[in-house]
PDB file of N, CA and C in Angstrom:
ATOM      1  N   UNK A   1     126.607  59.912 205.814  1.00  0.00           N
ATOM      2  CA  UNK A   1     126.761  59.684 207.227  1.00  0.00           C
ATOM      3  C   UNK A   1     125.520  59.014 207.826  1.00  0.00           C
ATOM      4  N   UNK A   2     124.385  59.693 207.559  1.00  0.00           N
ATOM      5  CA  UNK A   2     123.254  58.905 208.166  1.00  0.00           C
ATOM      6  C   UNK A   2     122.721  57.594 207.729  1.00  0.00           C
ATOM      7  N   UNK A   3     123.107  56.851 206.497  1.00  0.00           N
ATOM      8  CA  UNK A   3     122.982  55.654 205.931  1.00  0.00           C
ATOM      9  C   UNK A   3     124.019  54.892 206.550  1.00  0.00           C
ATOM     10  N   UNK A   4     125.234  55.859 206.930  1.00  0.00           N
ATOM     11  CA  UNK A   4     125.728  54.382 208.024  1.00  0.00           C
ATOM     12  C   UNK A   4     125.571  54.270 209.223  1.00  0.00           C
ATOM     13  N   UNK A   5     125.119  55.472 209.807  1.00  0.00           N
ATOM     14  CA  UNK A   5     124.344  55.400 210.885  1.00  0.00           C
ATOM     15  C   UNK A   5     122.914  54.092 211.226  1.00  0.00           C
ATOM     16  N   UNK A   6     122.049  54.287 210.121  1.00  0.00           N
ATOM     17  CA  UNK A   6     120.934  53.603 210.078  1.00  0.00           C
ATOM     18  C   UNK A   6     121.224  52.101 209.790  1.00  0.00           C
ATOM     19  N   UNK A   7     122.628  51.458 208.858  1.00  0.00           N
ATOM     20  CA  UNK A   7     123.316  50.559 208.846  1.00  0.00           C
ATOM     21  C   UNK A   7     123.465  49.746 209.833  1.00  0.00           C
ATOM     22  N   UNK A   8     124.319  50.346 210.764  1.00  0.00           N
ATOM     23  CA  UNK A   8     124.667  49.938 212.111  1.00  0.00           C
ATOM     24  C   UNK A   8     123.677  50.236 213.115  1.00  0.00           C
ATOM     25  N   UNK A   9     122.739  51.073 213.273  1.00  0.00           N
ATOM     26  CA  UNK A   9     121.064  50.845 213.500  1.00  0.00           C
ATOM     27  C   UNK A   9     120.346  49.473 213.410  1.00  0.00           C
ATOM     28  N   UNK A  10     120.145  49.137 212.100  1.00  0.00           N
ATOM     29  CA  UNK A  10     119.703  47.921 211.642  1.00  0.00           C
ATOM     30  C   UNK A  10     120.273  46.787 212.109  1.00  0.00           C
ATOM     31  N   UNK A  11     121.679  46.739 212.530  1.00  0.00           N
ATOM     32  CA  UNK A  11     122.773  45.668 212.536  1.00  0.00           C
ATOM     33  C   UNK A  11     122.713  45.501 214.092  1.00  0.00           C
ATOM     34  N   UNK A  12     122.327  46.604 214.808  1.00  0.00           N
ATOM     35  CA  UNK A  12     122.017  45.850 216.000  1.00  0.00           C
ATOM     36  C   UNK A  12     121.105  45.866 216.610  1.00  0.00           C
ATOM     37  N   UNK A  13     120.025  45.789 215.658  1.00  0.00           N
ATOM     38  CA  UNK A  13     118.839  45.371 215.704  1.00  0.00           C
ATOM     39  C   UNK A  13     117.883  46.360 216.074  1.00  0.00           C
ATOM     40  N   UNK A  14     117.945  47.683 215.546  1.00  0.00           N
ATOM     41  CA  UNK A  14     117.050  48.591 216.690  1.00  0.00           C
ATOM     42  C   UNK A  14     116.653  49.483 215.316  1.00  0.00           C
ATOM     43  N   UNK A  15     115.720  48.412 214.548  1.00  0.00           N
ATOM     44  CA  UNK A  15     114.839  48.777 213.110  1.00  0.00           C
ATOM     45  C   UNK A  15     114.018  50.461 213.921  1.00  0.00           C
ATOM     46  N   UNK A  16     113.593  50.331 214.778  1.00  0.00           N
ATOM     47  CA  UNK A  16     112.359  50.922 215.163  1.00  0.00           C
ATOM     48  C   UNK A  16     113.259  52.266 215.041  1.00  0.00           C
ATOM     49  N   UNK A  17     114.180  52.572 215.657  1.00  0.00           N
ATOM     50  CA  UNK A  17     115.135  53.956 215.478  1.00  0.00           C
ATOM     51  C   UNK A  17     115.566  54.022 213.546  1.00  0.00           C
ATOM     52  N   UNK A  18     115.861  52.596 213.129  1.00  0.00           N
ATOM     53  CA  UNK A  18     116.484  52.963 211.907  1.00  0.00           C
ATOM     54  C   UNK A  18     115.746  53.701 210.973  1.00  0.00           C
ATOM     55  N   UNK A  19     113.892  53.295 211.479  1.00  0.00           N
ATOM     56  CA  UNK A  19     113.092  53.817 210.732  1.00  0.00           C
ATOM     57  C   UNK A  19     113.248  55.278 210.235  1.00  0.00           C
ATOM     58  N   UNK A  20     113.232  55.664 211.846  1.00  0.00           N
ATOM     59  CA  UNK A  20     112.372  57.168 211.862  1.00  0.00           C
ATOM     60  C   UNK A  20     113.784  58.204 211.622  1.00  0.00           C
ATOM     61  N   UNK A  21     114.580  57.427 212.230  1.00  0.00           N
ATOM     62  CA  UNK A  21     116.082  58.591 212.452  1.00  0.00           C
ATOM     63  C   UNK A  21     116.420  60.008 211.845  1.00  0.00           C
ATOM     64  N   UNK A  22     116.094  59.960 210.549  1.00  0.00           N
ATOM     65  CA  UNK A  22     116.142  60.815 209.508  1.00  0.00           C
ATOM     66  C   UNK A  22     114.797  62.067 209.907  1.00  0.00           C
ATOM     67  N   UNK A  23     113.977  61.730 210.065  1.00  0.00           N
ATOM     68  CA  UNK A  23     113.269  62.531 210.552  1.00  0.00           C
ATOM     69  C   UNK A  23     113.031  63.242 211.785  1.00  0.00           C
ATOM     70  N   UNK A  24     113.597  62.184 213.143  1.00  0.00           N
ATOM     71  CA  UNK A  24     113.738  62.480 214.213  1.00  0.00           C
ATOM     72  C   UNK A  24     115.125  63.702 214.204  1.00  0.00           C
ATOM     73  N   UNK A  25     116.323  63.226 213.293  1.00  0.00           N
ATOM     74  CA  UNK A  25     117.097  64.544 213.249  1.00  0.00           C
ATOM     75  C   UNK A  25     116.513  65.854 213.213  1.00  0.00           C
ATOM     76  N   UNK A  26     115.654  65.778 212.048  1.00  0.00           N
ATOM     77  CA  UNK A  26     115.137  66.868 211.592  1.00  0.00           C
ATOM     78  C   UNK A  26     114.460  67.988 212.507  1.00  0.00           C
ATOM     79  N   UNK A  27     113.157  66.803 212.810  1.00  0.00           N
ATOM     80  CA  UNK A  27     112.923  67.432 214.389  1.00  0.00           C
ATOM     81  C   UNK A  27     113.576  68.012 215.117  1.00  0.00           C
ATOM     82  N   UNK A  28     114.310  67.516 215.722  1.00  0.00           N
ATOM     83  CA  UNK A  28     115.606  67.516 217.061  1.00  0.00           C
ATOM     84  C   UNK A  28     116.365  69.448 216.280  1.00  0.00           C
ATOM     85  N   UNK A  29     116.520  68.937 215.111  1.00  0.00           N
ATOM     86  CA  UNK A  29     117.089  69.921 214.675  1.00  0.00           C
ATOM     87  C   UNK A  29     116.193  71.515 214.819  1.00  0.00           C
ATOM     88  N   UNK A  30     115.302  71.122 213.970  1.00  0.00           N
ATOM     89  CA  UNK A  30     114.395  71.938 213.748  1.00  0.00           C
ATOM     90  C   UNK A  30     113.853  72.599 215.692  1.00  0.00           C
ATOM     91  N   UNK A  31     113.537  72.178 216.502  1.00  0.00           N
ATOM     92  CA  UNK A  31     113.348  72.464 218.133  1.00  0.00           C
ATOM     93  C   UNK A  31     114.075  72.892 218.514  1.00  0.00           C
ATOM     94  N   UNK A  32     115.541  72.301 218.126  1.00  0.00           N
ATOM     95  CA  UNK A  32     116.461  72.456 219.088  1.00  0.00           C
ATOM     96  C   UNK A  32     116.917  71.600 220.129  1.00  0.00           C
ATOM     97  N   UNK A  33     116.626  70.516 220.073  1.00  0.00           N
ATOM     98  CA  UNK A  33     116.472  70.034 221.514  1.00  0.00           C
ATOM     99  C   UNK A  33     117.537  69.548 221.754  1.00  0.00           C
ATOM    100  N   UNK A  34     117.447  69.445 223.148  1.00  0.00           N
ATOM    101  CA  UNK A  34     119.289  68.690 223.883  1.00  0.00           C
ATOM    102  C   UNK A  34     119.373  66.974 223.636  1.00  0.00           C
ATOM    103  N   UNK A  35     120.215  66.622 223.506  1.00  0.00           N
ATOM    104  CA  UNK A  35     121.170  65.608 223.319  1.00  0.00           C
ATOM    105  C   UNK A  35     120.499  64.203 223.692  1.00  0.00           C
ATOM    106  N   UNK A  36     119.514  64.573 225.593  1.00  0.00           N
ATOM    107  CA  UNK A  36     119.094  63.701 226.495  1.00  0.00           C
ATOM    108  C   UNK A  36     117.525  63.786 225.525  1.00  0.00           C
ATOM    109  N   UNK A  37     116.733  64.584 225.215  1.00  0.00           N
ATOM    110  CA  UNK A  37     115.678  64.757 224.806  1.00  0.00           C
ATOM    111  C   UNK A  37     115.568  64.094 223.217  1.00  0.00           C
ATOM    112  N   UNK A  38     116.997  64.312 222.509  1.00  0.00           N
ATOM    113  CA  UNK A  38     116.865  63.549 221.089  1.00  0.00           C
ATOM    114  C   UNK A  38     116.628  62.089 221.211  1.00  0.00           C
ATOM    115  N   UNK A  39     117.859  61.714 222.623  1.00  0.00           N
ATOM    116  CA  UNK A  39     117.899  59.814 222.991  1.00  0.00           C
ATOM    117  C   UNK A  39     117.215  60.038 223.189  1.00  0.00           C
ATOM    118  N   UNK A  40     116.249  60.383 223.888  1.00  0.00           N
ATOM    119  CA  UNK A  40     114.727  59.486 224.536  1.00  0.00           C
ATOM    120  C   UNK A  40     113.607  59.421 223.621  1.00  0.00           C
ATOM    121  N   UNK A  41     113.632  60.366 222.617  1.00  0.00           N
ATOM    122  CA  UNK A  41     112.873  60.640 221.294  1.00  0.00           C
ATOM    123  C   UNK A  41     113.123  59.348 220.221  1.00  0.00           C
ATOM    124  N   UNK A  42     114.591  59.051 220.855  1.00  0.00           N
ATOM    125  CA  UNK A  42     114.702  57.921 219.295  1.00  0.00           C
ATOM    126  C   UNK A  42     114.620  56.224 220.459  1.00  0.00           C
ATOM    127  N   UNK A  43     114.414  56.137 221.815  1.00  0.00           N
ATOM    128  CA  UNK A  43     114.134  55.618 222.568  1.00  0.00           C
ATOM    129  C   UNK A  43     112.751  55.265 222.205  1.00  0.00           C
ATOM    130  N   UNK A  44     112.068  55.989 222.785  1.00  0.00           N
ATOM    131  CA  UNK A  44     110.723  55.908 222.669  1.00  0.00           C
ATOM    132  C   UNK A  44     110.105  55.504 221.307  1.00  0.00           C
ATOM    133  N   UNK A  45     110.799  55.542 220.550  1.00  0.00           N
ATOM    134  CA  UNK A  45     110.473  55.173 218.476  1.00  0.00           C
ATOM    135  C   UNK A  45     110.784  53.755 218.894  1.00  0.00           C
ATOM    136  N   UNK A  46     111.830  53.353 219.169  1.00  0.00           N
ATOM    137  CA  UNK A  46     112.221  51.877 219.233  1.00  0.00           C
ATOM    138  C   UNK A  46     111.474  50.860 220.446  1.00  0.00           C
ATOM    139  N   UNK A  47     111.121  51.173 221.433  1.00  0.00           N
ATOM    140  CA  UNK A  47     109.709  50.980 222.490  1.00  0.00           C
ATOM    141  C   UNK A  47     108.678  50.594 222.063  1.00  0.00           C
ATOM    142  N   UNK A  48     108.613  51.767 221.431  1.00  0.00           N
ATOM    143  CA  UNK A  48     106.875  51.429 220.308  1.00  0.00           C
ATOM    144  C   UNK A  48     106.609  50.506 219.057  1.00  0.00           C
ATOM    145  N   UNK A  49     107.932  50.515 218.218  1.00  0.00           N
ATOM    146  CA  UNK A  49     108.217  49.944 217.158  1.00  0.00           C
ATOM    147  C   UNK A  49     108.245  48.189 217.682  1.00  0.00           C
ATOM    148  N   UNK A  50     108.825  48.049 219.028  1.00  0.00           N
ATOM    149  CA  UNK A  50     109.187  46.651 219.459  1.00  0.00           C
ATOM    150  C   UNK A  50     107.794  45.940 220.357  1.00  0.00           C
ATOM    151  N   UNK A  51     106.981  47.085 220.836  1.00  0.00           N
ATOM    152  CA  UNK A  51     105.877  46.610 221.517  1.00  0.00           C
ATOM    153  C   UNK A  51     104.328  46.862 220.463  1.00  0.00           C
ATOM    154  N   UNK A  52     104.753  46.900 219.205  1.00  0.00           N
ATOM    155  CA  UNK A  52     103.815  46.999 218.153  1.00  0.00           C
ATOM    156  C   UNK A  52     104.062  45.671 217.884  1.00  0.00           C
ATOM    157  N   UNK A  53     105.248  45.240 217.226  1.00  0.00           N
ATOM    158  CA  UNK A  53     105.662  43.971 216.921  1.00  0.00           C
ATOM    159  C   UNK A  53     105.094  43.071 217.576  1.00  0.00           C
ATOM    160  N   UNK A  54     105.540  43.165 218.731  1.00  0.00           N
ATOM    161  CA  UNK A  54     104.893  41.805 220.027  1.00  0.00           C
ATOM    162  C   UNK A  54     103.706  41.728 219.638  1.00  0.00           C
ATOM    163  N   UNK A  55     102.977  43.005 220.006  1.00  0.00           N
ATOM    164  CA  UNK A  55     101.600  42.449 219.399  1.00  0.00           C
ATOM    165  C   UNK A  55     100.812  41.913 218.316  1.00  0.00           C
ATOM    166  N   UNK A  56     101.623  42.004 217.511  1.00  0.00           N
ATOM    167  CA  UNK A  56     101.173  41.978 215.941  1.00  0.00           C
ATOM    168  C   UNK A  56     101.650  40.348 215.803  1.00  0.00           C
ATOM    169  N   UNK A  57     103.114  39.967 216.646  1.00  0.00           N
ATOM    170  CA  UNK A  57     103.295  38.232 216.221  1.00  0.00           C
ATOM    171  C   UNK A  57     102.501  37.877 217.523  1.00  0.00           C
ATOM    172  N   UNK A  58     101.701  38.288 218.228  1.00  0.00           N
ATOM    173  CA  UNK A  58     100.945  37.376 219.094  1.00  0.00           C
ATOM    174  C   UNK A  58      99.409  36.898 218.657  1.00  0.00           C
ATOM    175  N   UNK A  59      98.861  38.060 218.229  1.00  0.00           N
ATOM    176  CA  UNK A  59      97.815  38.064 217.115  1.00  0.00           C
ATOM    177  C   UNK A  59      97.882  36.665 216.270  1.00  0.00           C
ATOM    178  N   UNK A  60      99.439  37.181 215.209  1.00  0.00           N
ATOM    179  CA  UNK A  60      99.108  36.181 214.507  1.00  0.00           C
ATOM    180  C   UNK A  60      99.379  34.382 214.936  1.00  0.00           C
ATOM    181  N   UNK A  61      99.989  34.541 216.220  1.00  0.00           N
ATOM    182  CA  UNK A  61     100.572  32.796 216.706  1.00  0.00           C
ATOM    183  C   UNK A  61      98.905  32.950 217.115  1.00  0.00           C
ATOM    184  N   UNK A  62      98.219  33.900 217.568  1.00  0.00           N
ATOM    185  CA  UNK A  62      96.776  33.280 218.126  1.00  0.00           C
ATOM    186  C   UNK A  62      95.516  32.970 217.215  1.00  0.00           C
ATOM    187  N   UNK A  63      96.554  33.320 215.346  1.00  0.00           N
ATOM    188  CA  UNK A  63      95.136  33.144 214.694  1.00  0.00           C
ATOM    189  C   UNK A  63      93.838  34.340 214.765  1.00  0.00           C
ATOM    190  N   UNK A  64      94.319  35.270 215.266  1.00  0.00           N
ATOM    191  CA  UNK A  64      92.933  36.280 215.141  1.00  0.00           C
ATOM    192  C   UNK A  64      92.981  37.059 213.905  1.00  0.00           C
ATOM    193  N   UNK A  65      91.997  36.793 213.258  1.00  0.00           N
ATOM    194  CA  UNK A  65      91.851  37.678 212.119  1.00  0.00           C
ATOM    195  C   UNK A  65      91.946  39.115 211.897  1.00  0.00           C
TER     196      UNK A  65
END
């Protein structure tokens, strides 16, 4: 189930959740947490994952070592 989850993750483009997912269950599981608190948990993975990126291809279009 969770490999086609992370499938269709990947497929629409939201690597940064496909990453962590498996673990973020775990979490979620392991806390307990509600439903709104898991989305914003796998929100916030894909935020970071996409504003790491930016920075990392701006770096390199600017040539900084």
């Amino acid at each position: 189930m969770t490999e086609l989850i992370r499938k269709h993750l990947s497929s629409l483009k939201l690597s940064g959740i496909a990453r962590t997912f498996e673990d973020k269950v775990a979490y979620a599981s392991e806390k307990q947490l509600s439903y709104i608190d898991f989305l914003s948990i796998l929100i916030e993975d894909e935020f970071v994952s996409r504003k790491n990126n930016s920075l990392i291809k701006r770096a390199q279009k600017a040539k900084i070592p």
